[in-house]
PDB file of N, CA and C in Angstrom:
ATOM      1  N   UNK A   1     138.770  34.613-142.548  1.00  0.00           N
ATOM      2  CA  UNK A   1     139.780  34.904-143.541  1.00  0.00           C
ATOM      3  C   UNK A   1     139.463  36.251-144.194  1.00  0.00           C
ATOM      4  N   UNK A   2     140.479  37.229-144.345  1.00  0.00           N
ATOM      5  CA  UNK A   2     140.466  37.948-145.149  1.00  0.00           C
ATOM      6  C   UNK A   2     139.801  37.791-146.659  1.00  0.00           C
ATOM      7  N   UNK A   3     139.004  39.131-147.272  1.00  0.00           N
ATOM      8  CA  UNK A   3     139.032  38.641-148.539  1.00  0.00           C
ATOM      9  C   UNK A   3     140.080  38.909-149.602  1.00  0.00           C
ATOM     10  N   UNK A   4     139.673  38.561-150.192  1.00  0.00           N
ATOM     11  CA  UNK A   4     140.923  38.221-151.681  1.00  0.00           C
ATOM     12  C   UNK A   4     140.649  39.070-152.354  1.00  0.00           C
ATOM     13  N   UNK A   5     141.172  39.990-152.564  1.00  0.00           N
ATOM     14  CA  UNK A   5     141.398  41.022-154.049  1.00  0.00           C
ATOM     15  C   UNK A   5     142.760  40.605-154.504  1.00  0.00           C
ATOM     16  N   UNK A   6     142.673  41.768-155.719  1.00  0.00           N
ATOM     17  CA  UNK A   6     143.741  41.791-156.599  1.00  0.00           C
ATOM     18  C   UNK A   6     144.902  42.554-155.975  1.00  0.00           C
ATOM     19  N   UNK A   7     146.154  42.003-156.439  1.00  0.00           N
ATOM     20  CA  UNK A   7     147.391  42.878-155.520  1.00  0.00           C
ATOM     21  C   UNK A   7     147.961  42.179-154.216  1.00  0.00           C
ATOM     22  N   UNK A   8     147.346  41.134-154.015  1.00  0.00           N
ATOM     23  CA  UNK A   8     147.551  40.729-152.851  1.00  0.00           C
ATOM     24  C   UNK A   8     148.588  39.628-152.714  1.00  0.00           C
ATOM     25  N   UNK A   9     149.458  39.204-151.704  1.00  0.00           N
ATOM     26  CA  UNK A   9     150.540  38.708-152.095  1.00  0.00           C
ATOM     27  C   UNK A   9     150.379  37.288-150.591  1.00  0.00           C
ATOM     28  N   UNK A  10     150.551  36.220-151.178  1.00  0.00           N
ATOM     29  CA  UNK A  10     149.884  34.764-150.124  1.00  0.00           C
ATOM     30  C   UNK A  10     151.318  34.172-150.087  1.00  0.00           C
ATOM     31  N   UNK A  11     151.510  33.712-149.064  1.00  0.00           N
ATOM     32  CA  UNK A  11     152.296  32.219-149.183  1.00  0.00           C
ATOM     33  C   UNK A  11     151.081  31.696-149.289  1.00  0.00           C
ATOM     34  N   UNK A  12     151.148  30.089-149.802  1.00  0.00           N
ATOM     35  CA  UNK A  12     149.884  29.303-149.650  1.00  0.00           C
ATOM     36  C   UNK A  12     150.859  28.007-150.099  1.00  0.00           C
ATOM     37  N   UNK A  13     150.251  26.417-149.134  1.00  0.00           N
ATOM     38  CA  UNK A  13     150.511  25.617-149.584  1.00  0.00           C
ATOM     39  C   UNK A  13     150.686  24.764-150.520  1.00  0.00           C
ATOM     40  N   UNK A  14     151.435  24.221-151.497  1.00  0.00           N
ATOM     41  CA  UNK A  14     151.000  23.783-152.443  1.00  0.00           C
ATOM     42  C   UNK A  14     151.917  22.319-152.136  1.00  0.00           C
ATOM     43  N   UNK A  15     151.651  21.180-153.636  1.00  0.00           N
ATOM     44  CA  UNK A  15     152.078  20.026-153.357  1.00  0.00           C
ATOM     45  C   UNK A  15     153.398  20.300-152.693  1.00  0.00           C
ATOM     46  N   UNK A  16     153.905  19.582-151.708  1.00  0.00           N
ATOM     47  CA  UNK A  16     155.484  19.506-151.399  1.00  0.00           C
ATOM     48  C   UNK A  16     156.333  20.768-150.751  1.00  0.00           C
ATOM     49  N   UNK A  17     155.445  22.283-150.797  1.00  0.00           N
ATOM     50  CA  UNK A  17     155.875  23.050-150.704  1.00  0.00           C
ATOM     51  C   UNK A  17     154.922  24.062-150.282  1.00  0.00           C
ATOM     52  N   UNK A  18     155.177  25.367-149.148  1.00  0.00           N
ATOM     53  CA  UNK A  18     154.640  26.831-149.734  1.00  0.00           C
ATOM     54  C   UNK A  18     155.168  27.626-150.506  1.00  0.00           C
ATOM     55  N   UNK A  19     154.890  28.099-151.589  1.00  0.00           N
ATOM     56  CA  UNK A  19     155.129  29.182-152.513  1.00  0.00           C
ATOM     57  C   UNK A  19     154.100  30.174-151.995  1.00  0.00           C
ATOM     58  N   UNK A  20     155.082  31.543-152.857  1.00  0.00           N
ATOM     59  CA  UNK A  20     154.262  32.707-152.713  1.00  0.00           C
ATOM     60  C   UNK A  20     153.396  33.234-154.345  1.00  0.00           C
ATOM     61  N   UNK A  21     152.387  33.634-154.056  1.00  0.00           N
ATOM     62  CA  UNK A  21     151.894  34.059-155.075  1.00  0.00           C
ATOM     63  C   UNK A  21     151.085  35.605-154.837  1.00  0.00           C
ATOM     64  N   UNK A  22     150.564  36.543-155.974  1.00  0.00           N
ATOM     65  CA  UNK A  22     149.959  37.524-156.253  1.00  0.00           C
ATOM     66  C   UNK A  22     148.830  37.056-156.653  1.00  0.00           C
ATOM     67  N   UNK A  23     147.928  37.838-156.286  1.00  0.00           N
ATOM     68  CA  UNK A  23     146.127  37.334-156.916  1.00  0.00           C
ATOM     69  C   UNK A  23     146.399  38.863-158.075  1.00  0.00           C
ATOM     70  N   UNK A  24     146.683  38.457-159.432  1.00  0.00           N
ATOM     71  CA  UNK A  24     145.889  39.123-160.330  1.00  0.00           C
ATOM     72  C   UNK A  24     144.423  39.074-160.900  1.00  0.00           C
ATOM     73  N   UNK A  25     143.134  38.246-160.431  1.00  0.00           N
ATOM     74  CA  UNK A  25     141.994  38.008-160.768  1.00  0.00           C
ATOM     75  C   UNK A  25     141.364  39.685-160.371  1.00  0.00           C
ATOM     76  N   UNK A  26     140.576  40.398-161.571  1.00  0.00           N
ATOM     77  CA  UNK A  26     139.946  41.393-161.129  1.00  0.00           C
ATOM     78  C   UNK A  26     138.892  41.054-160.054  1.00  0.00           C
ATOM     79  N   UNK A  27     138.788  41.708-159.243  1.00  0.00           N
ATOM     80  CA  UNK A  27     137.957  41.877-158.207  1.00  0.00           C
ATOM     81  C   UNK A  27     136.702  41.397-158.836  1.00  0.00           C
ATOM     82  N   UNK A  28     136.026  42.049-159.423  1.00  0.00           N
ATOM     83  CA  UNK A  28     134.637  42.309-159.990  1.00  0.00           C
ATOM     84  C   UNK A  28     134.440  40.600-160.698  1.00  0.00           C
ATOM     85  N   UNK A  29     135.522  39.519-161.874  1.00  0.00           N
ATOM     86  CA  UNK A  29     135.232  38.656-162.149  1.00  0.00           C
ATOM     87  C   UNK A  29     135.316  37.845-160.548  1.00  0.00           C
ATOM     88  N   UNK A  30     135.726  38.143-159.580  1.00  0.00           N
ATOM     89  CA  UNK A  30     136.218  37.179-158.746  1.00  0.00           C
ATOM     90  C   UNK A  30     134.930  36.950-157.864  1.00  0.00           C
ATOM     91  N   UNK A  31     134.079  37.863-158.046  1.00  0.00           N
ATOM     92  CA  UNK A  31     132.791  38.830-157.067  1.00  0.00           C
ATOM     93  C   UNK A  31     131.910  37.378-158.067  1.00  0.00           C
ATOM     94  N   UNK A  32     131.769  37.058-159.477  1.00  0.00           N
ATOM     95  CA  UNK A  32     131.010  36.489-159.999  1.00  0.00           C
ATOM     96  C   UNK A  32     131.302  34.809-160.265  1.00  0.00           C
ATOM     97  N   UNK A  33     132.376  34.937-159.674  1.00  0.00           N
ATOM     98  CA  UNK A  33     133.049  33.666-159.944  1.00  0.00           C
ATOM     99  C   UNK A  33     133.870  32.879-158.861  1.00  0.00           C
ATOM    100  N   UNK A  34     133.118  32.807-157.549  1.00  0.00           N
ATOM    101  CA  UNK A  34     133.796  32.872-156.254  1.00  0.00           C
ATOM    102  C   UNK A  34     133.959  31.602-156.086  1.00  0.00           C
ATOM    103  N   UNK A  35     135.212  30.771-155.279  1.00  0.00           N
ATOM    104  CA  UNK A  35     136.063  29.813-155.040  1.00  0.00           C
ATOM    105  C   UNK A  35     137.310  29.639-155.632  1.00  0.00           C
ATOM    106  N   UNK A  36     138.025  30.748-156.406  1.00  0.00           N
ATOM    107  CA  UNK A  36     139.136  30.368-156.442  1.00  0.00           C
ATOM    108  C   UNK A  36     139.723  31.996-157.343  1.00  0.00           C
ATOM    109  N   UNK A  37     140.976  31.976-156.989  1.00  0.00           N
ATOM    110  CA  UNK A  37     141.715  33.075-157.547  1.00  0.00           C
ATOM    111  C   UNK A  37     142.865  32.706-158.568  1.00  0.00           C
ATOM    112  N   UNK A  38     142.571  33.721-159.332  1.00  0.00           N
ATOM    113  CA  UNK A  38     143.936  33.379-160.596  1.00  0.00           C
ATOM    114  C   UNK A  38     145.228  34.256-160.249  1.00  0.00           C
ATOM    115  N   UNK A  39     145.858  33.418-159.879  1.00  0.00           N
ATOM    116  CA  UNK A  39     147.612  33.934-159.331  1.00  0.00           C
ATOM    117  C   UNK A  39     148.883  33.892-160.285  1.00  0.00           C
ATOM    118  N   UNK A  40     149.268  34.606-160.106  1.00  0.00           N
ATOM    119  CA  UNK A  40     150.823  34.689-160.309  1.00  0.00           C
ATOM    120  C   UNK A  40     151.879  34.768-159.339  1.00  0.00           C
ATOM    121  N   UNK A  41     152.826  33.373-159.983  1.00  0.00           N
ATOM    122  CA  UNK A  41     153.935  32.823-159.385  1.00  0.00           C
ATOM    123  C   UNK A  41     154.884  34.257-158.738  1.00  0.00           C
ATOM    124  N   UNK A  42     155.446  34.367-157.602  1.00  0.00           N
ATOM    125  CA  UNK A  42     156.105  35.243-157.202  1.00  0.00           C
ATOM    126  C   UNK A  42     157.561  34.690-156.834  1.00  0.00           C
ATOM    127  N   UNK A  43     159.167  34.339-157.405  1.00  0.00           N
ATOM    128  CA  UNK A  43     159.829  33.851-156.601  1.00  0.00           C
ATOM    129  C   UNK A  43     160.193  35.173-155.893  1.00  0.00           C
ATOM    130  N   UNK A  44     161.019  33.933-154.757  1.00  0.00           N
ATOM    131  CA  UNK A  44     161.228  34.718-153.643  1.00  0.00           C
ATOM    132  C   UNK A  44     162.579  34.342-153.616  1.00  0.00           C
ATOM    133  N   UNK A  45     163.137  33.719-154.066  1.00  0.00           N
ATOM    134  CA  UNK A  45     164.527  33.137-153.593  1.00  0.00           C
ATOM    135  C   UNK A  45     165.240  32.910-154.859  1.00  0.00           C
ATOM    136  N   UNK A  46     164.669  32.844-155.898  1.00  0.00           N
ATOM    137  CA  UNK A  46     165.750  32.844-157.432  1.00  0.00           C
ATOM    138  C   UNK A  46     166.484  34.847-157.842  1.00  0.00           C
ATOM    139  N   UNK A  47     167.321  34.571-158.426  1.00  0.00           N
ATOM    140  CA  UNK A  47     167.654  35.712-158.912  1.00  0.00           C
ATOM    141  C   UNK A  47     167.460  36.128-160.250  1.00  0.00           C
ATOM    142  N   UNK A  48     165.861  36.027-160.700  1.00  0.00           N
ATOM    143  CA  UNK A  48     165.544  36.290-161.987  1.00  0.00           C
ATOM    144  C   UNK A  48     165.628  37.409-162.164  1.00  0.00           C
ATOM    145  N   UNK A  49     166.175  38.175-163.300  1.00  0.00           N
ATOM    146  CA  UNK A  49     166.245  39.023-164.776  1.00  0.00           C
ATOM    147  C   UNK A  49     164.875  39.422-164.350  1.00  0.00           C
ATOM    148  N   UNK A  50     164.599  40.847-164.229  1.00  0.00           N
ATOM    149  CA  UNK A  50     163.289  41.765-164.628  1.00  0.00           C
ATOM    150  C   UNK A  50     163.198  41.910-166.418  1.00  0.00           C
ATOM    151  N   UNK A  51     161.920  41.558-167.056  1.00  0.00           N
ATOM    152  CA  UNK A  51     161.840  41.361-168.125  1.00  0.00           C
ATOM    153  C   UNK A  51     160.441  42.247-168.647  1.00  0.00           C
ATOM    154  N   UNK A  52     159.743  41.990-169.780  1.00  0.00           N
ATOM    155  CA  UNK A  52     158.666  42.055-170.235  1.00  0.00           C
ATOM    156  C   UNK A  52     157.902  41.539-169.429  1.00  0.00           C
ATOM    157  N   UNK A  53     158.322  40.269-168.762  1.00  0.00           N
ATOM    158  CA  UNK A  53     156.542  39.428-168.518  1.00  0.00           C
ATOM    159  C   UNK A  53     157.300  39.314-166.908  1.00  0.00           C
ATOM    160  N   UNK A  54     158.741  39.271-167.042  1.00  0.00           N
ATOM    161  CA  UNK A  54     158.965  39.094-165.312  1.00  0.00           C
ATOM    162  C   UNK A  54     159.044  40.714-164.565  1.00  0.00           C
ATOM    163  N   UNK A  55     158.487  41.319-163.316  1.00  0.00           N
ATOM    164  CA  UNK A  55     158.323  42.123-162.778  1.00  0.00           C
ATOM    165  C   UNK A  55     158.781  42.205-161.073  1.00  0.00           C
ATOM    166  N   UNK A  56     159.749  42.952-161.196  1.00  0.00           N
ATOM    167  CA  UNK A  56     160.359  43.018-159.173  1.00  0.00           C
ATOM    168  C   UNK A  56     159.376  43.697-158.661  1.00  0.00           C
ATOM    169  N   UNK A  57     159.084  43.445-157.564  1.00  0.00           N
ATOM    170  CA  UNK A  57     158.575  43.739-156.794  1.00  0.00           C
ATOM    171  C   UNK A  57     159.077  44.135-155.199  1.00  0.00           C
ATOM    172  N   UNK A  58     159.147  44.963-154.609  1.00  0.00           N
ATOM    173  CA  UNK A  58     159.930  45.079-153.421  1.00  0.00           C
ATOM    174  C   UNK A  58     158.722  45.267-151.825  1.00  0.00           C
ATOM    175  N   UNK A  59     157.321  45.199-152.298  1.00  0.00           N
ATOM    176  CA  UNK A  59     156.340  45.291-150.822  1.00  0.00           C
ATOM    177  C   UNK A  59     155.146  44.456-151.512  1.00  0.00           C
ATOM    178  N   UNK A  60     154.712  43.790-150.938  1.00  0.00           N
ATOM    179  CA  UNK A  60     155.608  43.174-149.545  1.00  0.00           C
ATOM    180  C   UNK A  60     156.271  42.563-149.262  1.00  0.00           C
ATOM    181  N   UNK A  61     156.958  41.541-150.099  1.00  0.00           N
ATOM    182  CA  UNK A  61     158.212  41.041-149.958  1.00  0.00           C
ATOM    183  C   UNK A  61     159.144  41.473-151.109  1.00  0.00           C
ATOM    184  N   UNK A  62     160.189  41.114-151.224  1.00  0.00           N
ATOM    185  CA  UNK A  62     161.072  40.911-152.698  1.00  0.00           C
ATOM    186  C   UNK A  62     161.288  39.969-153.169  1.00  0.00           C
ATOM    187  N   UNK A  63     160.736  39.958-154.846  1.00  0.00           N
ATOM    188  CA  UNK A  63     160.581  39.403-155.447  1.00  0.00           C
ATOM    189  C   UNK A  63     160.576  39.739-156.663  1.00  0.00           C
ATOM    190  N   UNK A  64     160.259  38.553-157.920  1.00  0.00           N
ATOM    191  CA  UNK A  64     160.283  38.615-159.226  1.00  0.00           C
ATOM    192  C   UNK A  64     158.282  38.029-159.386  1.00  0.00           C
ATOM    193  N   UNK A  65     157.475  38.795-160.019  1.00  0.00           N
ATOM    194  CA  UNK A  65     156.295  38.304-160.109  1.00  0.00           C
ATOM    195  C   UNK A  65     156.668  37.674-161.593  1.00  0.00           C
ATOM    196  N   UNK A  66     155.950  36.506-161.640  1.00  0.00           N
ATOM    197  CA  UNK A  66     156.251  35.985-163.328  1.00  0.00           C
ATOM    198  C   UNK A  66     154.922  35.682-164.132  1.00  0.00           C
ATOM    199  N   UNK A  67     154.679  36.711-164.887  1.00  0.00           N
ATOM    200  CA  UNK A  67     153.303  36.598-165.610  1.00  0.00           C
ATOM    201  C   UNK A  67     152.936  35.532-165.977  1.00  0.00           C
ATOM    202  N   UNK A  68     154.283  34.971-167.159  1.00  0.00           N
ATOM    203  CA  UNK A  68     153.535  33.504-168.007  1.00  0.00           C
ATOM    204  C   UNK A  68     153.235  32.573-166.694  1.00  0.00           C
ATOM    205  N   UNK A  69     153.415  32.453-165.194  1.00  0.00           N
ATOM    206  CA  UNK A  69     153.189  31.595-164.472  1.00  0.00           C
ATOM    207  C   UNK A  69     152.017  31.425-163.774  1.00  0.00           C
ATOM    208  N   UNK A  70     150.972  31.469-164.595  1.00  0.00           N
ATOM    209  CA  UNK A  70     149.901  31.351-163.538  1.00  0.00           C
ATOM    210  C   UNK A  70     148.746  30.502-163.008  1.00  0.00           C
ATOM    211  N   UNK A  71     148.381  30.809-162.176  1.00  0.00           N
ATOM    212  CA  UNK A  71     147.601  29.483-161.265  1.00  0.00           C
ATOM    213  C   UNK A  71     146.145  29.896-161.058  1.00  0.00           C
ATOM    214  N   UNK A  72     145.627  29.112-160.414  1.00  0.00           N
ATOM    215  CA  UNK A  72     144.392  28.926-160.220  1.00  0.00           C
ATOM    216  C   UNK A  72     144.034  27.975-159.168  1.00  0.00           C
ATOM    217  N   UNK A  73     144.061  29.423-157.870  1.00  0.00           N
ATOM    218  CA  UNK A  73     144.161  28.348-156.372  1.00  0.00           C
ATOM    219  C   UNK A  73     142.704  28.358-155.975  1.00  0.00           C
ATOM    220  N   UNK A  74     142.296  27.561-155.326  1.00  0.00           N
ATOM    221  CA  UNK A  74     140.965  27.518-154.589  1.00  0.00           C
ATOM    222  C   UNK A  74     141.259  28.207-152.945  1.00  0.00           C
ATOM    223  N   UNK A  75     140.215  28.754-152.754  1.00  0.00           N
ATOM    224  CA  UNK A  75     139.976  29.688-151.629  1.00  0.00           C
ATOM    225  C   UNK A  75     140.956  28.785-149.970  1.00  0.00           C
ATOM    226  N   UNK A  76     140.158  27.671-149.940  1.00  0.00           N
ATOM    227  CA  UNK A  76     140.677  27.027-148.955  1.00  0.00           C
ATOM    228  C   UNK A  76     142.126  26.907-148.948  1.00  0.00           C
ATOM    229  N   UNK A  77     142.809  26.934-149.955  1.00  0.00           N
ATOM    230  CA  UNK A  77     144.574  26.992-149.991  1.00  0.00           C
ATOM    231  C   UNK A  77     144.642  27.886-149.228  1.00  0.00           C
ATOM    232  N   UNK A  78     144.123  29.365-149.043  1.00  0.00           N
ATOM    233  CA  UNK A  78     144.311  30.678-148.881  1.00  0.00           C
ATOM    234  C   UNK A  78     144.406  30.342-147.630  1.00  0.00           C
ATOM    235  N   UNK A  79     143.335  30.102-146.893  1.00  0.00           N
ATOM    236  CA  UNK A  79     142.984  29.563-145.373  1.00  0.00           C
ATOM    237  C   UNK A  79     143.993  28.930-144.867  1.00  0.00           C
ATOM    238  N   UNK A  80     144.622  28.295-145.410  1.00  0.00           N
ATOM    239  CA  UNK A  80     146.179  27.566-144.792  1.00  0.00           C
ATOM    240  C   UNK A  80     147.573  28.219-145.043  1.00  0.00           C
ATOM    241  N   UNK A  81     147.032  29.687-145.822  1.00  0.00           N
ATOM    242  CA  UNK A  81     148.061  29.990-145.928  1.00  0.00           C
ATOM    243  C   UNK A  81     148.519  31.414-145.299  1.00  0.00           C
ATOM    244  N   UNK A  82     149.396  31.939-145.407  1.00  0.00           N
ATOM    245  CA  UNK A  82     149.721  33.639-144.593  1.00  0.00           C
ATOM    246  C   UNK A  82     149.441  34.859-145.850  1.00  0.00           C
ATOM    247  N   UNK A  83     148.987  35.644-145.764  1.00  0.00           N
ATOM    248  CA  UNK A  83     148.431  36.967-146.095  1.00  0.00           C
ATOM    249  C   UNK A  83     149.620  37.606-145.548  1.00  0.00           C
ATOM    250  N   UNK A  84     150.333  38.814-146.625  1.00  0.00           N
ATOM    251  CA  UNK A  84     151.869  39.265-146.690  1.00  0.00           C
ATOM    252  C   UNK A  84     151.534  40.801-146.771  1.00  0.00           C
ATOM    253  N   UNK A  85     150.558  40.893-147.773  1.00  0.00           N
ATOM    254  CA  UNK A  85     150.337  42.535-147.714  1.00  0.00           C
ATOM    255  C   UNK A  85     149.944  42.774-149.053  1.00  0.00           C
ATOM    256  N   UNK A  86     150.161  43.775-149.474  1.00  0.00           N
ATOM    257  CA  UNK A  86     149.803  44.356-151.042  1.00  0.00           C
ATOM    258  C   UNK A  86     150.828  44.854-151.887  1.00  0.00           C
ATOM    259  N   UNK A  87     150.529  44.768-153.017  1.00  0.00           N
ATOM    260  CA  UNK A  87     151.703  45.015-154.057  1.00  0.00           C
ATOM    261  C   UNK A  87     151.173  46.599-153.820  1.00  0.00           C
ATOM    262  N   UNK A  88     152.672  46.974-154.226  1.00  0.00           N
ATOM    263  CA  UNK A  88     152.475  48.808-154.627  1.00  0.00           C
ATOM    264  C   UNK A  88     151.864  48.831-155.426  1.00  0.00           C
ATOM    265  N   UNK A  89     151.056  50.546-155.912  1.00  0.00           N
ATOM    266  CA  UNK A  89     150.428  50.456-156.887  1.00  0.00           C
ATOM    267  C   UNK A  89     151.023  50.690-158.133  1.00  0.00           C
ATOM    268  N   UNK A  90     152.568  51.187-158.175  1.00  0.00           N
ATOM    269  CA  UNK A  90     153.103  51.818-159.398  1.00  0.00           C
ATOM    270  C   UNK A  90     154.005  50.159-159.722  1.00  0.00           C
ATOM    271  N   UNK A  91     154.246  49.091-158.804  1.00  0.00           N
ATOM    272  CA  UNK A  91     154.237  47.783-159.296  1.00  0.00           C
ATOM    273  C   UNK A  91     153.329  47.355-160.032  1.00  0.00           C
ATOM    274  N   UNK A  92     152.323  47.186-159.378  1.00  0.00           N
ATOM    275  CA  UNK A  92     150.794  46.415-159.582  1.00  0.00           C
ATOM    276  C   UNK A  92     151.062  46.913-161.290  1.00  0.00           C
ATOM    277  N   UNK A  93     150.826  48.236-161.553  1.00  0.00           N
ATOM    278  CA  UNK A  93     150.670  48.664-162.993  1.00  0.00           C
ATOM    279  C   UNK A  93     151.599  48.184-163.802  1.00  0.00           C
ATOM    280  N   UNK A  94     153.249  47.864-163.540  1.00  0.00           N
ATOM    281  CA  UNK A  94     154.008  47.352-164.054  1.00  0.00           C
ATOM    282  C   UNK A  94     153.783  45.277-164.535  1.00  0.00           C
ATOM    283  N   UNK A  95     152.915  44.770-163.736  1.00  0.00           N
ATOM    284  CA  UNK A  95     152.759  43.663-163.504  1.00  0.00           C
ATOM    285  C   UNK A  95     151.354  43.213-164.818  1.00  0.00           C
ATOM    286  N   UNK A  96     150.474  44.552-164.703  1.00  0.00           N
ATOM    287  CA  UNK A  96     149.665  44.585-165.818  1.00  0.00           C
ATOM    288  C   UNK A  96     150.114  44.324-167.009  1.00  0.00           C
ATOM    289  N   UNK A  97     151.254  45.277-167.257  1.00  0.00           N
ATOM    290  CA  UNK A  97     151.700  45.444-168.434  1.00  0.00           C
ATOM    291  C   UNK A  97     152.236  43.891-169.068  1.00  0.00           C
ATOM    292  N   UNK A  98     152.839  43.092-167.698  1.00  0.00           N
ATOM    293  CA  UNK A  98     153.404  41.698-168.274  1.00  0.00           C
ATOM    294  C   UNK A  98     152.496  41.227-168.406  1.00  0.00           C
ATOM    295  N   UNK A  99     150.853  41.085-168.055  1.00  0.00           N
ATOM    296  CA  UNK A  99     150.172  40.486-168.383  1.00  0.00           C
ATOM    297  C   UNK A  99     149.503  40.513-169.282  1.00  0.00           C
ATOM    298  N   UNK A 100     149.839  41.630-170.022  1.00  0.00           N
ATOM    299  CA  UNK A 100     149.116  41.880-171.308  1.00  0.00           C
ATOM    300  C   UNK A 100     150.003  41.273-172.052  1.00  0.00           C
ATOM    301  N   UNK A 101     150.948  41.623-171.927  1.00  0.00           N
ATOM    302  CA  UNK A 101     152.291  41.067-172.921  1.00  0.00           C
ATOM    303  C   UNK A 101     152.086  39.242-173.523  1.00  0.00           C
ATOM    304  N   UNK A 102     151.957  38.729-172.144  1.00  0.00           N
ATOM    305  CA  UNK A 102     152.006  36.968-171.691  1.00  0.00           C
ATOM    306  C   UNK A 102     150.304  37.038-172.605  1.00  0.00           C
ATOM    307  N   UNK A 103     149.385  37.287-172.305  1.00  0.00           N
ATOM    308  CA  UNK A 103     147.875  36.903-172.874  1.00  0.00           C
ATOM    309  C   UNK A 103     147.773  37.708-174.107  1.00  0.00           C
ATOM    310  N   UNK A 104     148.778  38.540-174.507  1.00  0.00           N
ATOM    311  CA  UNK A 104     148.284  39.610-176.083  1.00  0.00           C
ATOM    312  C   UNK A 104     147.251  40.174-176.545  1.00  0.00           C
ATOM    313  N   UNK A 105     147.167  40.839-174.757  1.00  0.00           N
ATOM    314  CA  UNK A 105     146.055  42.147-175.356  1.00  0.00           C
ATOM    315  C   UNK A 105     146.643  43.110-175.109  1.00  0.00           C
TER     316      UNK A 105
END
């Protein structure tokens, strides 16, 4: 398996379903804290409103990333799931910003 950084965009299985998600976990906590990544929900198929905390995204797929939505998958999900590509970087920075917004720093 590939490794997991930040930016990175999974289908991965979850109950009943695959969803797609973004690994926002910094690299460096993820380096100290290994088995699982902190994600954000990506739809792929709703037509959400770009907001403060919601962010489009167009590579590698299109989508709405949604800050307040986030998870905490264990590695082995990853393993069952497909690796999509990387968020842009002038996204990625936009996606920060909702996450500061959603946690209030």
């Amino acid at each position: 398996m590939r490794p997991l950084r930040r930016g990175q965009v999974w289908t991965i299985p979850t109950v009943g379903r695959e969803r797609t998600f973004m690994i926002v976990q910094n690299d460096h906590v993820a380096a100290l804290h290994p088995g699982a990544a902190l994600c954000a929900l990506v739809d792929t198929i709703g037509d959400r409103q770009e907001s403060l905390v919601t962010v489009r995204i167009t590579t590698p797929v299109n989508g709405v990333v949604l800050a307040p939505d986030l998870y905490t998958s264990r590695h082995r999900r990853f393993e069952q799931g497909t690796y999509l590509g990387d968020v842009a970087p002038d996204e990625m920075e936009r996606v920060d910003v909702a996450l500061r917004a959603v946690l209030g720093l």
